[in-house]
Protein backbone atom coordinates (compact mmCIF):
# COMPACT_ATOMS: atom_id res chain seq x y z
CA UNK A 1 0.00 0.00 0.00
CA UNK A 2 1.15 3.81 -0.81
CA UNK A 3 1.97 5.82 2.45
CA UNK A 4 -1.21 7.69 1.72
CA UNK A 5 -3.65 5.03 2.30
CA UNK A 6 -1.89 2.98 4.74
CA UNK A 7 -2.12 6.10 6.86
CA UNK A 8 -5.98 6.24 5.85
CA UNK A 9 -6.75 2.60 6.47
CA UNK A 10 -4.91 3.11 10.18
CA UNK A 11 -7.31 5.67 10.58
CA UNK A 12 -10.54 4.13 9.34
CA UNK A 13 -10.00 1.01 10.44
CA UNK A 14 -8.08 1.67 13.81
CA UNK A 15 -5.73 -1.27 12.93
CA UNK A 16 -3.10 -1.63 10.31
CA UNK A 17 -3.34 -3.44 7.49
CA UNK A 18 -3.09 -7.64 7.13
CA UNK A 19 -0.22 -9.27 6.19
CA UNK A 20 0.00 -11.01 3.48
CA UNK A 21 -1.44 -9.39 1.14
CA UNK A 22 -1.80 -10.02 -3.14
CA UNK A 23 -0.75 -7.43 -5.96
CA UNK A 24 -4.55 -7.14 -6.60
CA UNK A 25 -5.80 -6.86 -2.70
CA UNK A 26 -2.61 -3.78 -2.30
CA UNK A 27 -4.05 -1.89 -5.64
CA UNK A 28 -8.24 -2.17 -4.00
CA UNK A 29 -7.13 -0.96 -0.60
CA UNK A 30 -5.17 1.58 -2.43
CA UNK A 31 -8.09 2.86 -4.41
CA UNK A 32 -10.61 2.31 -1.21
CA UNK A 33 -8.45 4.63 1.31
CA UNK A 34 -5.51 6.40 -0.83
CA UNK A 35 -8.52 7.68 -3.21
CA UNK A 36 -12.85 6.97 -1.54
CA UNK A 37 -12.24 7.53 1.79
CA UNK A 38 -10.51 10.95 2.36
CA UNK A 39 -12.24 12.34 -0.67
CA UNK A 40 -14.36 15.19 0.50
CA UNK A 41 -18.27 14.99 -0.22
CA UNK A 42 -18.90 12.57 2.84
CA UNK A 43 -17.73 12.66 6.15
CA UNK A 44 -16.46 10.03 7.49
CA UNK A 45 -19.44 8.54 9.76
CA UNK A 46 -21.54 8.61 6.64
CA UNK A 47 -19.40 6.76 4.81
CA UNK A 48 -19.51 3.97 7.74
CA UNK A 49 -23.50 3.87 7.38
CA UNK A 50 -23.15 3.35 4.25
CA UNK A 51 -20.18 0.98 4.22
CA UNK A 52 -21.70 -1.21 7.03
CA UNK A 53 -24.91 -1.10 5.36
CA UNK A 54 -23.45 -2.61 2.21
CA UNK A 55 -21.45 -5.05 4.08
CA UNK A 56 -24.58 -6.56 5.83
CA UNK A 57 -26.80 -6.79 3.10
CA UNK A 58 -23.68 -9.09 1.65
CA UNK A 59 -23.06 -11.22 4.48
CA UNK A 60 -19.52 -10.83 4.35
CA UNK A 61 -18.39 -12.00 7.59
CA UNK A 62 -14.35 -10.70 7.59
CA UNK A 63 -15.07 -7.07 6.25
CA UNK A 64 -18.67 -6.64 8.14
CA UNK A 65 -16.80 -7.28 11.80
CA UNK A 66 -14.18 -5.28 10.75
CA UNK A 67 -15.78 -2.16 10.01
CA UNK A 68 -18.65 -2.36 12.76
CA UNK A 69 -15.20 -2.75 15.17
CA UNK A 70 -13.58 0.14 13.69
CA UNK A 71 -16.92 2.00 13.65
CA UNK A 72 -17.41 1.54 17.59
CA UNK A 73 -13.81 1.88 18.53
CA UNK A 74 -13.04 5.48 16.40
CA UNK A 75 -16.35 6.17 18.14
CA UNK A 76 -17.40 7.87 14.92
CA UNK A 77 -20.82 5.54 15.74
CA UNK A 78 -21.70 5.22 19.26
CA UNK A 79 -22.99 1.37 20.51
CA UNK A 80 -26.57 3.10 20.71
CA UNK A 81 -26.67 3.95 17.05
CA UNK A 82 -25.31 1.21 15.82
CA UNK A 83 -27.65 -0.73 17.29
CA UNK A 84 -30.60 1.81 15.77
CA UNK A 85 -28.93 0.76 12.31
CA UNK A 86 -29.40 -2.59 13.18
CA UNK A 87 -33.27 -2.19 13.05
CA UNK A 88 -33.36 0.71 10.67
CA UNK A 89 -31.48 -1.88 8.06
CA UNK A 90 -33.78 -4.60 9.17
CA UNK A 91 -36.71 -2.68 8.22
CA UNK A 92 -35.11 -2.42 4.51
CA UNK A 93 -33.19 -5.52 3.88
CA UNK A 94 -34.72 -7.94 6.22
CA UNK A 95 -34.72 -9.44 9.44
CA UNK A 96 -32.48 -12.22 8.86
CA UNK A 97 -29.77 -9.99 7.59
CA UNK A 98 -30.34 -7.84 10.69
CA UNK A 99 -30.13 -10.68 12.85
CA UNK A 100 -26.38 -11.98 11.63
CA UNK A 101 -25.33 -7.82 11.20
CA UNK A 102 -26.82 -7.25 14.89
CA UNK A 103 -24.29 -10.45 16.31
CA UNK A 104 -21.65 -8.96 14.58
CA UNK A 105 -22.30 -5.40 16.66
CA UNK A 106 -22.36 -6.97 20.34
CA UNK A 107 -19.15 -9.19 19.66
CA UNK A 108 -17.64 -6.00 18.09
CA UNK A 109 -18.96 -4.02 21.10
CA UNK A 110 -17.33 -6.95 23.90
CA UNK A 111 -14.11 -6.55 21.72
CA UNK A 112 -14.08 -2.87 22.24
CA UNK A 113 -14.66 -2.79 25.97
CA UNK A 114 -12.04 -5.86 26.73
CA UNK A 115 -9.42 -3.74 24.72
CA UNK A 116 -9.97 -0.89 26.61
CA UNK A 117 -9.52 -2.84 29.91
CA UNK A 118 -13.43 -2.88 30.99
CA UNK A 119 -15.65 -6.08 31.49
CA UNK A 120 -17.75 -6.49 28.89
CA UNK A 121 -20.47 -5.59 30.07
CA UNK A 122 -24.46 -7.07 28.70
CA UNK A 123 -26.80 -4.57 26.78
CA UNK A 124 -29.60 -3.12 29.41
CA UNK A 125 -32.50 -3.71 29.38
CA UNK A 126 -35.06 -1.22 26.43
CA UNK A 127 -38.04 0.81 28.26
CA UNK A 128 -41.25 0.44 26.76
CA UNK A 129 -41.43 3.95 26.83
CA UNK A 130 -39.29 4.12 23.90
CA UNK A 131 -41.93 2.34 21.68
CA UNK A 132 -44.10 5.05 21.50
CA UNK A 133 -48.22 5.37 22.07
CA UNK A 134 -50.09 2.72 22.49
CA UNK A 135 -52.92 4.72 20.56
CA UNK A 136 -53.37 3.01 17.52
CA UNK A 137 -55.13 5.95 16.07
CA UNK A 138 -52.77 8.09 16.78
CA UNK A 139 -49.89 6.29 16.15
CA UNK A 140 -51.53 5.85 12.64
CA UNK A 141 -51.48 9.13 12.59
CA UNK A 142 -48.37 9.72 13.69
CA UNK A 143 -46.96 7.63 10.30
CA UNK A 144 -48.83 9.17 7.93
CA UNK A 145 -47.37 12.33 8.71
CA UNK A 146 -43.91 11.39 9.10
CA UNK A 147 -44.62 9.35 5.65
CA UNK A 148 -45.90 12.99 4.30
CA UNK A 149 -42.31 14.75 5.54
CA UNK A 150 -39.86 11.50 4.51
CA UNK A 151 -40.75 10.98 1.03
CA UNK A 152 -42.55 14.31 0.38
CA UNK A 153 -45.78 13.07 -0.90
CA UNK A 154 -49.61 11.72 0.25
CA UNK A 155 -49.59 9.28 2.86
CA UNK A 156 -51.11 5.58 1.29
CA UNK A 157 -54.29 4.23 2.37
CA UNK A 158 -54.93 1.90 5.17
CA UNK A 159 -56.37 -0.43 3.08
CA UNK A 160 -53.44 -3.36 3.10
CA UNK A 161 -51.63 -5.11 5.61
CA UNK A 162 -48.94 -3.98 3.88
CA UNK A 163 -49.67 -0.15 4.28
CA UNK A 164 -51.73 -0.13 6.93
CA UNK A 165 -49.48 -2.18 9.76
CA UNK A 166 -46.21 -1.92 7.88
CA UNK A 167 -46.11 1.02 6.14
CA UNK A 168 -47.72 3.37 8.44
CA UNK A 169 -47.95 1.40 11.64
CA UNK A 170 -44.33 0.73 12.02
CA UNK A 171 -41.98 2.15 9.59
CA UNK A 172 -43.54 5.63 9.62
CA UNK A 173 -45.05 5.11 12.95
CA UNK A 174 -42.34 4.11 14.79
CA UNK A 175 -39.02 3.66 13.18
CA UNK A 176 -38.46 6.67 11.24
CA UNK A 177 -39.49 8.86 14.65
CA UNK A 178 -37.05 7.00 16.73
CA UNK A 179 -34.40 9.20 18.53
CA UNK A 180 -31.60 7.34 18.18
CA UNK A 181 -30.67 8.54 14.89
CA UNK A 182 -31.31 11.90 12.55
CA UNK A 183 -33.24 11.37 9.52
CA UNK A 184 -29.93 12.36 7.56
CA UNK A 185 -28.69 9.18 9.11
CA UNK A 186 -31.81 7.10 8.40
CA UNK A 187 -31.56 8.62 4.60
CA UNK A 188 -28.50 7.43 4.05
CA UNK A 189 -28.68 4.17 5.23
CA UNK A 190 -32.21 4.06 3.43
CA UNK A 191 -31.06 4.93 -0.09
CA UNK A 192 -27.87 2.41 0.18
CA UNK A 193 -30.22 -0.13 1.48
CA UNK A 194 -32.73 0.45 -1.71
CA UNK A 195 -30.15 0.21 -4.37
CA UNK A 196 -28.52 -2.87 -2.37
CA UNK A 197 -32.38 -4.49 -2.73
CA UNK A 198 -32.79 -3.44 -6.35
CA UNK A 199 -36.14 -1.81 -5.93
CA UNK A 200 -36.87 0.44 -8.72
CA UNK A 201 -39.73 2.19 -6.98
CA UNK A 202 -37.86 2.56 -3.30
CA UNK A 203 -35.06 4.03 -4.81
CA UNK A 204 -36.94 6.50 -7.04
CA UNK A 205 -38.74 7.50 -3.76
CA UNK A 206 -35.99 7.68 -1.48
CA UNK A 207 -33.07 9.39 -3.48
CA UNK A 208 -35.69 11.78 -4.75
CA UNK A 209 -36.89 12.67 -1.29
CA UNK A 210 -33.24 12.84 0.02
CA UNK A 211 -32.21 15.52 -2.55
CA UNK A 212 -35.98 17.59 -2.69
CA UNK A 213 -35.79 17.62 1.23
CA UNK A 214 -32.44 18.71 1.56
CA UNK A 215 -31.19 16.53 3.76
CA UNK A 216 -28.60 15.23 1.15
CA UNK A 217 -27.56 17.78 -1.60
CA UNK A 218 -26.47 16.86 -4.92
CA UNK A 219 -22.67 16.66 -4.20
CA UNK A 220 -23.34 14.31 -1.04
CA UNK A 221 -25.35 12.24 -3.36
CA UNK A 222 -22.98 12.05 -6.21
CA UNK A 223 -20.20 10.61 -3.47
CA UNK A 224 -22.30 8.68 -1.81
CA UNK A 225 -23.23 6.97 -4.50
CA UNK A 226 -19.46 6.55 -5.85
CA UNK A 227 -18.84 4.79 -1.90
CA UNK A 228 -21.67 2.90 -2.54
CA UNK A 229 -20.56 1.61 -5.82
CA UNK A 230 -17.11 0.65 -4.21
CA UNK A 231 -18.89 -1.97 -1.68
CA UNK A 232 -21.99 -2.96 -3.77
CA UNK A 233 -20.54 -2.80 -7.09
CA UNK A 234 -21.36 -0.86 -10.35
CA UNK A 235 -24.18 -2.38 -11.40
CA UNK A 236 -26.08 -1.61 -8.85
CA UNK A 237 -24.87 1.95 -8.24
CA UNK A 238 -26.32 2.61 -11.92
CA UNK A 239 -29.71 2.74 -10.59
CA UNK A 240 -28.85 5.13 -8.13
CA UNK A 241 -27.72 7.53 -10.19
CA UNK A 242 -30.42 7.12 -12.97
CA UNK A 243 -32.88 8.45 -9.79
CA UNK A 244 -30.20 10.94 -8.50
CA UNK A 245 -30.25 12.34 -12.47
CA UNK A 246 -34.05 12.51 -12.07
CA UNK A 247 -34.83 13.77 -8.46
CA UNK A 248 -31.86 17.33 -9.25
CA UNK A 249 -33.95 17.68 -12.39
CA UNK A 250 -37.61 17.96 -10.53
CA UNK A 251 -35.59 19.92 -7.88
């Protein structure tokens, strides 16, 4: 590796590099931290959403502890909001994936803590206070307005499981108005975790509501979806911009 990104990767990654390495693995790390990572356009934290999101949705054991580790022990991402992008990923790429992603975060978590000379100590205990009402209505309620200021258009109808539950019980109703993260954060992870899933409608939806609302501007876009393309490959990155190109031209 050039001195350049070996002195990136020590700083992303809070280790140094493995030994060992081929020709081919040298000339990746060297475009992933001598050239993505210090690039300006993202900071780093939101490049670790993304990263981590990307690296869950793959299942790639190695590189997914790795950077949940070196998320927790930069502290760039606290243990309490990694463990809100557990569920906020779980809501987009499925429980399963969650489930492997969230083991990953509390062995990452017990790693941390022994290194730093403190027993590990167990997670404690969630309040059901955090869960919000227990009004139906007005949770309902609750999610179809937050639907209205996410994705800047009509709440659906309650007239599906799907919508009515789902959409507006629990994604809108609950998730999204968690505390635990900002909705910049949620974006982010939400458009990565649409173009990792291939959903043509999501990811219209999403990237356009990013860039109308604000919360991501063009430039953030255009490098978030060149990190994204890094971890989850070109192919899929093309979709992502095809909506990025469409949202900045109703903007």
């Amino acid at each position: 590796m050039n001195h350049a990104a070996l002195a990136e990767f020590q700083e992303v990654m809070t280790i140094g590099p493995p030994a060992g390495l081929s020709a081919e693995q040298r000339q990746r790390l060297d475009r992933l931290y001598g050239e993505l990572w210090p690039a300006p356009g993202l900071a780093r934290r939101d490049r670790r959403l993304v990263t981590i999101t990307c690296l869950a949705f793959a299942v790639t054991a190695d590189p997914l502890r790795a950077h949940v580790y070196a998320a927790l022990n930069s502290g760039d991402v606290s243990i309490g909001e990694m463990l809100e992008t557990v569920l906020h990923f779980a809501v987009y790429c499925g429980w399963p994936k969650a489930s492997n992603l969230e083991g990953q975060v509390r062995s990452s978590w017990a790693q941390v803590q022994q290194e730093r000379g403190q027993e590990p100590r167990p997670l404690p205990a969630r309040g059901n206070d955090e869960l919000g009402p227990g009004d139906w209505e007005a949770r309902l309620q609750r999610g179809e307005q937050e639907f209205r200021d996410v994705n800047l258009i009509g709440a659906p109808a309650r007239d599906t499981p799907y919508q009515h539950s789902g959409i507006l019980g629990y994604v809108f109703g609950h998730v999204w108005q968690r505390p635990g993260l900002s909705r910049r954060d949620r974006r982010l992870i939400t458009v990565a975790s649409v173009g990792l899933c291939e959903a043509p409608m999501p990811i219209a939806s999403h990237v356009g509501s990013a860039l109308q609302s604000g919360d991501i501007t063009s430039s953030e876009m255009d490098e978030l979806i060149r990190h994204f393309a890094a971890y989850a490959g070109a192919g899929r990155a093309e979709a992502l911009k095809a909506a990025a190109a469409a949202g900045e031209s109703r903007a």
